[in-house]
PDB file of N, CA and C in Angstrom:
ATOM      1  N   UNK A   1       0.839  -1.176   0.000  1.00  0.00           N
ATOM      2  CA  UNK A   1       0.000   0.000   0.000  1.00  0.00           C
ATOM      3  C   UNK A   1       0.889   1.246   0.000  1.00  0.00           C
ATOM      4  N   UNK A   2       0.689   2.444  -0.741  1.00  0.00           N
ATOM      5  CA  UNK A   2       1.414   3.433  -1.207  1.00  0.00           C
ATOM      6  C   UNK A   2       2.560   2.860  -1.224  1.00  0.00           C
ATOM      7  N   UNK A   3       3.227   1.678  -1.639  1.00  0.00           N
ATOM      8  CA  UNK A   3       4.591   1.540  -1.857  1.00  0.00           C
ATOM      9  C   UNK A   3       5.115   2.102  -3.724  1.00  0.00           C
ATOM     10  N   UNK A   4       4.220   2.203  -5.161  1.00  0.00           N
ATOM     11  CA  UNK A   4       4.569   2.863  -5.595  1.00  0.00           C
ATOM     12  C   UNK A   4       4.958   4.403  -5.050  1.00  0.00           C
ATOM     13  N   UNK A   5       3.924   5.390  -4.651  1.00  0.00           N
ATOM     14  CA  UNK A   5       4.282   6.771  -4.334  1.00  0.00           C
ATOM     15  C   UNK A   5       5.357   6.811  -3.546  1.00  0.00           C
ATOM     16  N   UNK A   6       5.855   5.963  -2.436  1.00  0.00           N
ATOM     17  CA  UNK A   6       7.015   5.934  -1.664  1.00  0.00           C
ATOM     18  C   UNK A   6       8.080   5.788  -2.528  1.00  0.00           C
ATOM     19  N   UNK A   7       7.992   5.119  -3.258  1.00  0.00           N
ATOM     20  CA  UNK A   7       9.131   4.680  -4.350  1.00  0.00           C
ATOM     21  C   UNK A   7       9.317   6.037  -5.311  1.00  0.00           C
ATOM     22  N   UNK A   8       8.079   6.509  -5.621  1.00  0.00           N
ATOM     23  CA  UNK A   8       8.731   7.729  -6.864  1.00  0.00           C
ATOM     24  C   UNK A   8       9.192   8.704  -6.251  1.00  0.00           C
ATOM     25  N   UNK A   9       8.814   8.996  -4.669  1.00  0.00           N
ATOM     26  CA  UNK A   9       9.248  10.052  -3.801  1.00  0.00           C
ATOM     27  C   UNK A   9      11.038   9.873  -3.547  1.00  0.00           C
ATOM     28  N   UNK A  10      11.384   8.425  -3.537  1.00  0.00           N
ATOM     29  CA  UNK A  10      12.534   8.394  -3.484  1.00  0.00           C
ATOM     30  C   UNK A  10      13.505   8.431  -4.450  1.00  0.00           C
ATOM     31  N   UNK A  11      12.851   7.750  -5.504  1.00  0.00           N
ATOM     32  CA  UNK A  11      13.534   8.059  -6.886  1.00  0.00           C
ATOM     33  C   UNK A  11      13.638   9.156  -7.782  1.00  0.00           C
ATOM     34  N   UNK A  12      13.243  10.501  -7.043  1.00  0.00           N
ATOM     35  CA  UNK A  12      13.079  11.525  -8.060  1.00  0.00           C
ATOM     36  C   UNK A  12      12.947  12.860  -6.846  1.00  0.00           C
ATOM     37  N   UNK A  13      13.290  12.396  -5.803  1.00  0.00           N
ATOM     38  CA  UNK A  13      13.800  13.462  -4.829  1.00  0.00           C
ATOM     39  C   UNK A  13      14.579  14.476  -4.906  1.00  0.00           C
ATOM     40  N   UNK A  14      15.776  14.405  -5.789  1.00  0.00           N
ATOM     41  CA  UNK A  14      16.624  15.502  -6.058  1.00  0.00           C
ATOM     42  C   UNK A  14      15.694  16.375  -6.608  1.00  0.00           C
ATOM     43  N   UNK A  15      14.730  15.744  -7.263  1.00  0.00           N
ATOM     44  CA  UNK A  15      14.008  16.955  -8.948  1.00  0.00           C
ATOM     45  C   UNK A  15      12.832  17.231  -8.028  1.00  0.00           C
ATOM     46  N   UNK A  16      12.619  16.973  -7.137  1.00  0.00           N
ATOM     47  CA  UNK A  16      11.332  17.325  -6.480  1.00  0.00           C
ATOM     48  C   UNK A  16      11.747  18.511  -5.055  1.00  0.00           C
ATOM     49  N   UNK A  17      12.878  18.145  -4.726  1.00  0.00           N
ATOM     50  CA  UNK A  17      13.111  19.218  -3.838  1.00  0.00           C
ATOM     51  C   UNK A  17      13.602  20.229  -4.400  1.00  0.00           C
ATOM     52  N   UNK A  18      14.044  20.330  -5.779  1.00  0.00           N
ATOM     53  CA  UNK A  18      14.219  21.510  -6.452  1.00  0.00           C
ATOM     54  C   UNK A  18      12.838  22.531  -6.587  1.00  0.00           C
ATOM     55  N   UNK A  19      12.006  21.713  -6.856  1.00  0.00           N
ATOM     56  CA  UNK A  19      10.836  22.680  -6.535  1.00  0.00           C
ATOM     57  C   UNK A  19      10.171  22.701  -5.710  1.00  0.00           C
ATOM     58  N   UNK A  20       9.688  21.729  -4.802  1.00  0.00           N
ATOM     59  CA  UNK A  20       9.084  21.616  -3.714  1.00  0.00           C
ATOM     60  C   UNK A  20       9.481  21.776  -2.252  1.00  0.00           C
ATOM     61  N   UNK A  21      11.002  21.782  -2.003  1.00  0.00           N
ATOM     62  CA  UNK A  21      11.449  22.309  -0.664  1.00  0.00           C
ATOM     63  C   UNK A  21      10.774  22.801  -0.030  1.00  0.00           C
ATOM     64  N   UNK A  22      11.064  22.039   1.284  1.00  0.00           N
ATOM     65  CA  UNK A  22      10.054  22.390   2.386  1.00  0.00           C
ATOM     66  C   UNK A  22       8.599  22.965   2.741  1.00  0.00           C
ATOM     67  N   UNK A  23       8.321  21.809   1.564  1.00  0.00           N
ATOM     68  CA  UNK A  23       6.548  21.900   1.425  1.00  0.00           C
ATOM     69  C   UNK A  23       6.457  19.845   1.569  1.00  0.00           C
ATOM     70  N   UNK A  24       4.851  20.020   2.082  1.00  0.00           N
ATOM     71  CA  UNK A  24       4.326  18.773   1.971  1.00  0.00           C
ATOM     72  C   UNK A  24       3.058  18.536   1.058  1.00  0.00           C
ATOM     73  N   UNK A  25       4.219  17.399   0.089  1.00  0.00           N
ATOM     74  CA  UNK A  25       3.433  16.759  -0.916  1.00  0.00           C
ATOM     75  C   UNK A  25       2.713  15.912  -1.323  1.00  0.00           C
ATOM     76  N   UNK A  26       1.775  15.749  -1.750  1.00  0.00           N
ATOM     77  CA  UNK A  26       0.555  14.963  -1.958  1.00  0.00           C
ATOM     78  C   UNK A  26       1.219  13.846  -3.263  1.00  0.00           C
ATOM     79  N   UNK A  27       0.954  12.715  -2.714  1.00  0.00           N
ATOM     80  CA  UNK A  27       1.310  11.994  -4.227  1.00  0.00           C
ATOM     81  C   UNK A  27       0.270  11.062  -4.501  1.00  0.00           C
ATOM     82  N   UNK A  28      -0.182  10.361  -5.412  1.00  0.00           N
ATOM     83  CA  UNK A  28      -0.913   9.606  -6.100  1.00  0.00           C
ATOM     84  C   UNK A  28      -0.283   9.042  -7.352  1.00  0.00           C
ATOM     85  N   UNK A  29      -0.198   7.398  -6.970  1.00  0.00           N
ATOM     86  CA  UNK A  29       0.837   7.178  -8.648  1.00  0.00           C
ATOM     87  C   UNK A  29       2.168   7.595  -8.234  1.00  0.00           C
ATOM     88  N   UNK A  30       2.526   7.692  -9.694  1.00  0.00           N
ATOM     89  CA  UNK A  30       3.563   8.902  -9.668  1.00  0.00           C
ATOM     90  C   UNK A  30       3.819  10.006  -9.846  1.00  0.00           C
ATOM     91  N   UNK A  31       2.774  10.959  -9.281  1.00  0.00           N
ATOM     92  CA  UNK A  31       2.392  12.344  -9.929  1.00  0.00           C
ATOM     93  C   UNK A  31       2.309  12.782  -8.285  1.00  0.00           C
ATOM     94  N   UNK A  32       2.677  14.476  -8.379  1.00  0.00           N
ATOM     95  CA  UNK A  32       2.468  15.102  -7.450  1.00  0.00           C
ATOM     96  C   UNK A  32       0.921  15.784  -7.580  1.00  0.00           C
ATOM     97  N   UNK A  33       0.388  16.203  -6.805  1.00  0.00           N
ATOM     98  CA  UNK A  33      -1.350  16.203  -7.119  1.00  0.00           C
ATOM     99  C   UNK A  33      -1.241  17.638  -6.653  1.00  0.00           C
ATOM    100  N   UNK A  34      -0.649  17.931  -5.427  1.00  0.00           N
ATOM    101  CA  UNK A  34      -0.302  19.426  -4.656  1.00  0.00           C
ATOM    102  C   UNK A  34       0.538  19.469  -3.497  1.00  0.00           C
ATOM    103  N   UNK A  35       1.018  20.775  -3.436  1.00  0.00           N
ATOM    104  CA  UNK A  35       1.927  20.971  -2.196  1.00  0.00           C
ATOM    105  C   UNK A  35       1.487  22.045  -1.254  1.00  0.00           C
ATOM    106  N   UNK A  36       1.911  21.681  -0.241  1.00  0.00           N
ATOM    107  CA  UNK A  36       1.200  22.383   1.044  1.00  0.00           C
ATOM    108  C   UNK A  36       2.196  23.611   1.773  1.00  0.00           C
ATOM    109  N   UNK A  37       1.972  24.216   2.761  1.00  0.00           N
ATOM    110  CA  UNK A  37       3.123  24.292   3.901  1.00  0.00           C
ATOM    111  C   UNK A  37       3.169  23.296   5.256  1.00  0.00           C
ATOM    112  N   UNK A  38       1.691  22.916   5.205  1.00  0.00           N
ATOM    113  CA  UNK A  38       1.692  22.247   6.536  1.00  0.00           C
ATOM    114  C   UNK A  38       1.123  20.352   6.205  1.00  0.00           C
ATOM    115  N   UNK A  39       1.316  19.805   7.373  1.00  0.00           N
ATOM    116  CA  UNK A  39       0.627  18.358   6.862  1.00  0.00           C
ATOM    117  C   UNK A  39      -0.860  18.490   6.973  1.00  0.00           C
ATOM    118  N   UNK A  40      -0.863  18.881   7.874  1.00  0.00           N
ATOM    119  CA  UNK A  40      -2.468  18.828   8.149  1.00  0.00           C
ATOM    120  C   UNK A  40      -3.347  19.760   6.976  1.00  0.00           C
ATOM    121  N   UNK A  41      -2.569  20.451   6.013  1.00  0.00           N
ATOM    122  CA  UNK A  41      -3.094  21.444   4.911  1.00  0.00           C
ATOM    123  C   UNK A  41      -3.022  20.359   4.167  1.00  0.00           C
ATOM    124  N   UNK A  42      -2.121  19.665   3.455  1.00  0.00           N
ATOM    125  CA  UNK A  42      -2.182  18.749   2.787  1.00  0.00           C
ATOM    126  C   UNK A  42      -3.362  17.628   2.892  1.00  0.00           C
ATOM    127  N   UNK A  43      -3.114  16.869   4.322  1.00  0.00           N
ATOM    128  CA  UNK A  43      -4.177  15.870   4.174  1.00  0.00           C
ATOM    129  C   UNK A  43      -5.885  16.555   4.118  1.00  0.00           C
ATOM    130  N   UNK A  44      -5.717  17.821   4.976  1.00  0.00           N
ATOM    131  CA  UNK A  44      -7.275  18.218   4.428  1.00  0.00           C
ATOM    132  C   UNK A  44      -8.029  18.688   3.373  1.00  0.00           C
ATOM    133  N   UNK A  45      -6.669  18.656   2.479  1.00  0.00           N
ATOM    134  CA  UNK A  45      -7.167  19.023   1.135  1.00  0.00           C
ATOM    135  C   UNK A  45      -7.059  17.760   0.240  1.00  0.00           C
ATOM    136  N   UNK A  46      -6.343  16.619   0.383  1.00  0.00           N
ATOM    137  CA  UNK A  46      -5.848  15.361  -0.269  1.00  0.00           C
ATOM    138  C   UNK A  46      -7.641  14.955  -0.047  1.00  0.00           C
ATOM    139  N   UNK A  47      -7.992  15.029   1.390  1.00  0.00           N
ATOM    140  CA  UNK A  47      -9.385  14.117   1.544  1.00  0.00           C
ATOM    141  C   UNK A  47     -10.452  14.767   0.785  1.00  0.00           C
ATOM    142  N   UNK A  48     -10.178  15.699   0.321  1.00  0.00           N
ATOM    143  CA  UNK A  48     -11.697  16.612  -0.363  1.00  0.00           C
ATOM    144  C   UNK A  48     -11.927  15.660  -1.572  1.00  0.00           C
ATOM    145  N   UNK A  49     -10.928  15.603  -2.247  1.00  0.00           N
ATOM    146  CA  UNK A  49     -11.117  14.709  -3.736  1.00  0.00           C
ATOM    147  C   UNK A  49     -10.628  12.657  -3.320  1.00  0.00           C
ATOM    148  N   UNK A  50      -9.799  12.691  -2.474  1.00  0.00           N
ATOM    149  CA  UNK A  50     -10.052  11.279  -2.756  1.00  0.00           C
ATOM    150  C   UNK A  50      -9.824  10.876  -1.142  1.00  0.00           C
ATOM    151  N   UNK A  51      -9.814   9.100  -1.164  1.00  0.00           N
ATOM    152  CA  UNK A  51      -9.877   8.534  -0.046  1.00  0.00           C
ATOM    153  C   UNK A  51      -8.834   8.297   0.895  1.00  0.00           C
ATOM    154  N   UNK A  52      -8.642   7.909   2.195  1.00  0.00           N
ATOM    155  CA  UNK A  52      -7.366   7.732   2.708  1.00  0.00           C
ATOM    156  C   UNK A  52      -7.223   6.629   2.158  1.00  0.00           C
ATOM    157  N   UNK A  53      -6.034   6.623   2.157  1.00  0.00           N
ATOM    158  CA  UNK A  53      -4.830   5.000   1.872  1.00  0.00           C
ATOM    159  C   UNK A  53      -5.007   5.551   0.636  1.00  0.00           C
ATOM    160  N   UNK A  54      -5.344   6.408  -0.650  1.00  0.00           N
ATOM    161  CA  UNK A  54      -4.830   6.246  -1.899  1.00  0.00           C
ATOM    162  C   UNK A  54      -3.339   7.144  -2.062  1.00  0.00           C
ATOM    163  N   UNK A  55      -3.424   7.961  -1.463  1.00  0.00           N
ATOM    164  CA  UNK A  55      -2.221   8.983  -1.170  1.00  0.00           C
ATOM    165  C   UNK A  55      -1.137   9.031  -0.299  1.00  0.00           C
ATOM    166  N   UNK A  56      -0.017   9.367  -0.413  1.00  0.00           N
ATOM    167  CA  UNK A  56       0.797   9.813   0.154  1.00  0.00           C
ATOM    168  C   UNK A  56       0.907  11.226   0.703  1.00  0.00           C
ATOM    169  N   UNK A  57       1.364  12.014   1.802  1.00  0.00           N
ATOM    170  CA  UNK A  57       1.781  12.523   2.131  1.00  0.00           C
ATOM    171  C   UNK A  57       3.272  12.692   2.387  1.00  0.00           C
ATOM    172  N   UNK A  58       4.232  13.715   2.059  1.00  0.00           N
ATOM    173  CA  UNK A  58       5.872  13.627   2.113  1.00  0.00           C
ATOM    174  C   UNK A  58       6.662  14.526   2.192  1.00  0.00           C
ATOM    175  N   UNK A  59       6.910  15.094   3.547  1.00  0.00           N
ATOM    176  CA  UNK A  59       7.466  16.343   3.789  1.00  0.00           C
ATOM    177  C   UNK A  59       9.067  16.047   2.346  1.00  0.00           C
ATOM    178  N   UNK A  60       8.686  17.396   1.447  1.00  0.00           N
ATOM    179  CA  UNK A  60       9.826  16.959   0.588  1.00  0.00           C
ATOM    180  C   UNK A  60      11.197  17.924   1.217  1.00  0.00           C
ATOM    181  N   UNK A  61      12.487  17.552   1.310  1.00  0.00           N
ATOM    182  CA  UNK A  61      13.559  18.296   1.483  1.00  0.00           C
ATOM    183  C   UNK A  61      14.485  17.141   1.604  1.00  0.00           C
ATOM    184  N   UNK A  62      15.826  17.381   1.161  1.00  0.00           N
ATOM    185  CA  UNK A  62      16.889  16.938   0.287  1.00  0.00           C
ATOM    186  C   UNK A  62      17.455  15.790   2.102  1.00  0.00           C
ATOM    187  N   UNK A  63      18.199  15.298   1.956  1.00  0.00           N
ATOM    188  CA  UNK A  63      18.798  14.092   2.404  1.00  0.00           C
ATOM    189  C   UNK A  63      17.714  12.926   2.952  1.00  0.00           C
ATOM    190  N   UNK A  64      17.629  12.070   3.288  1.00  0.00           N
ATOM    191  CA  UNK A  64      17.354  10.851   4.103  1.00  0.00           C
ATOM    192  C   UNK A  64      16.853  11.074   5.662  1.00  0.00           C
ATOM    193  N   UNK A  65      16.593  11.852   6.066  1.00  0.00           N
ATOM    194  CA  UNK A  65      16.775  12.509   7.688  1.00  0.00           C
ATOM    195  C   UNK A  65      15.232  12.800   7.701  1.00  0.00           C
ATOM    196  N   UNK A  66      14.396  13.629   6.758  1.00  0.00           N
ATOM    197  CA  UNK A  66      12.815  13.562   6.711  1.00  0.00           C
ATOM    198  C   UNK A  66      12.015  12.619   5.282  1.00  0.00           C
ATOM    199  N   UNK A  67      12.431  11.178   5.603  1.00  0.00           N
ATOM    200  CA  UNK A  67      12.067  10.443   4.516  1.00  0.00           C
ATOM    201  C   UNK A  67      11.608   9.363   5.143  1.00  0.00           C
ATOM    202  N   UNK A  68      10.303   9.482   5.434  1.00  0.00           N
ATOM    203  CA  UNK A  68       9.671   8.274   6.161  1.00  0.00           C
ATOM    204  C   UNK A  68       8.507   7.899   5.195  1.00  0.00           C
ATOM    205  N   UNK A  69       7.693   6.659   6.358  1.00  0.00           N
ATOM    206  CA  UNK A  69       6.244   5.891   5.575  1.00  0.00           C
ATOM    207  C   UNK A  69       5.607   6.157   7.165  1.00  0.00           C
ATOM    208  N   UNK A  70       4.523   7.471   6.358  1.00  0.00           N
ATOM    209  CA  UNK A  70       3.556   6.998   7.888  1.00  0.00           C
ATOM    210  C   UNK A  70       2.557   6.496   7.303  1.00  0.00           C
ATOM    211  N   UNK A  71       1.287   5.533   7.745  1.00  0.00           N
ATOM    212  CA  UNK A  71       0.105   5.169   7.133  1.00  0.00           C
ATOM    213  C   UNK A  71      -0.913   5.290   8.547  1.00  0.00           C
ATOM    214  N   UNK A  72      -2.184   6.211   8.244  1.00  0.00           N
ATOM    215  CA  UNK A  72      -3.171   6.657   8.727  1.00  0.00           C
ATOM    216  C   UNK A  72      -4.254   5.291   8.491  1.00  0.00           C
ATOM    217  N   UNK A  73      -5.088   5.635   9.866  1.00  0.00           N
ATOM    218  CA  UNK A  73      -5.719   3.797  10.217  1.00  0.00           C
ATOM    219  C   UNK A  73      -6.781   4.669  10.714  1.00  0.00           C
ATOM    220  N   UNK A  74      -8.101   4.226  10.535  1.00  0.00           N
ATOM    221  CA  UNK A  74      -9.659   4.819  10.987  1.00  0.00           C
ATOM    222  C   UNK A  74      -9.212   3.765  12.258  1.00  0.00           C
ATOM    223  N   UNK A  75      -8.489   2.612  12.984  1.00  0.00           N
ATOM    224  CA  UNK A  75      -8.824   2.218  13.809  1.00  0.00           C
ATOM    225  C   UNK A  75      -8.247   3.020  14.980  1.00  0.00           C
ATOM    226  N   UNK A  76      -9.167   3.034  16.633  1.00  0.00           N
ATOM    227  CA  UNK A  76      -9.070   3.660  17.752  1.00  0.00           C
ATOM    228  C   UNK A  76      -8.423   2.426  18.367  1.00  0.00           C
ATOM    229  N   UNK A  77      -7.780   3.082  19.617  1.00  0.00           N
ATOM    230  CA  UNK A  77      -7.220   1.823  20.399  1.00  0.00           C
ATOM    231  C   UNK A  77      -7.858   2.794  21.757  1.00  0.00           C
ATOM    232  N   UNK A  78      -8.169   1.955  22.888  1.00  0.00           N
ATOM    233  CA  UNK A  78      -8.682   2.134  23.946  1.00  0.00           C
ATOM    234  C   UNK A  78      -8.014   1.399  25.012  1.00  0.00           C
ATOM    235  N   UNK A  79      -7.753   2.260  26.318  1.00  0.00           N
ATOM    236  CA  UNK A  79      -6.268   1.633  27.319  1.00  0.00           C
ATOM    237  C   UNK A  79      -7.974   0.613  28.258  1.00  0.00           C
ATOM    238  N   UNK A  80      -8.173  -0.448  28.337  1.00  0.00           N
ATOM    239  CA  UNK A  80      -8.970  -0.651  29.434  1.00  0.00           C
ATOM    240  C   UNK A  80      -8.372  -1.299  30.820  1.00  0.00           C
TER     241      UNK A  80
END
């Protein structure tokens, strides 16, 4: 699940932080869809047009240091 978009985020990072530095990007596929300043701008605009789990979210900026996989879950956990 989003393992293409993880993959084009990594393979084309140099050309993406050339324009996208320190913005967070929306991916789908292999296409950037939009860029944000914030995450929470991103995902509330990613959800207007499509569903969770089709997208990525990806703070873009140059080395390995902000290059993660987070994945968002409708499930709650409860301490009983």
């Amino acid at each position: 699940m989003l393992e293409k978009e993880f993959q084009f985020y990594l393979d084309n990072q140099d050309v993406l932080v050339e324009k996208y530095n320190g913005r967070f990007i929306v991916i789908i596929g292999e296409e950037v869809i939009g860029d944000y300043e914030t995450n929470s701008d991103a995902l509330t605009e990613a959800q207007k047009n499509h569903e969770p789990g089709t997208f990525l979210i990806q703070y873009c900026a140059p080395g390995t240091d902000t290059v993660s996989q987070t994945f968002r879950s409708r499930a709650i956990f409860q301490k009983v």
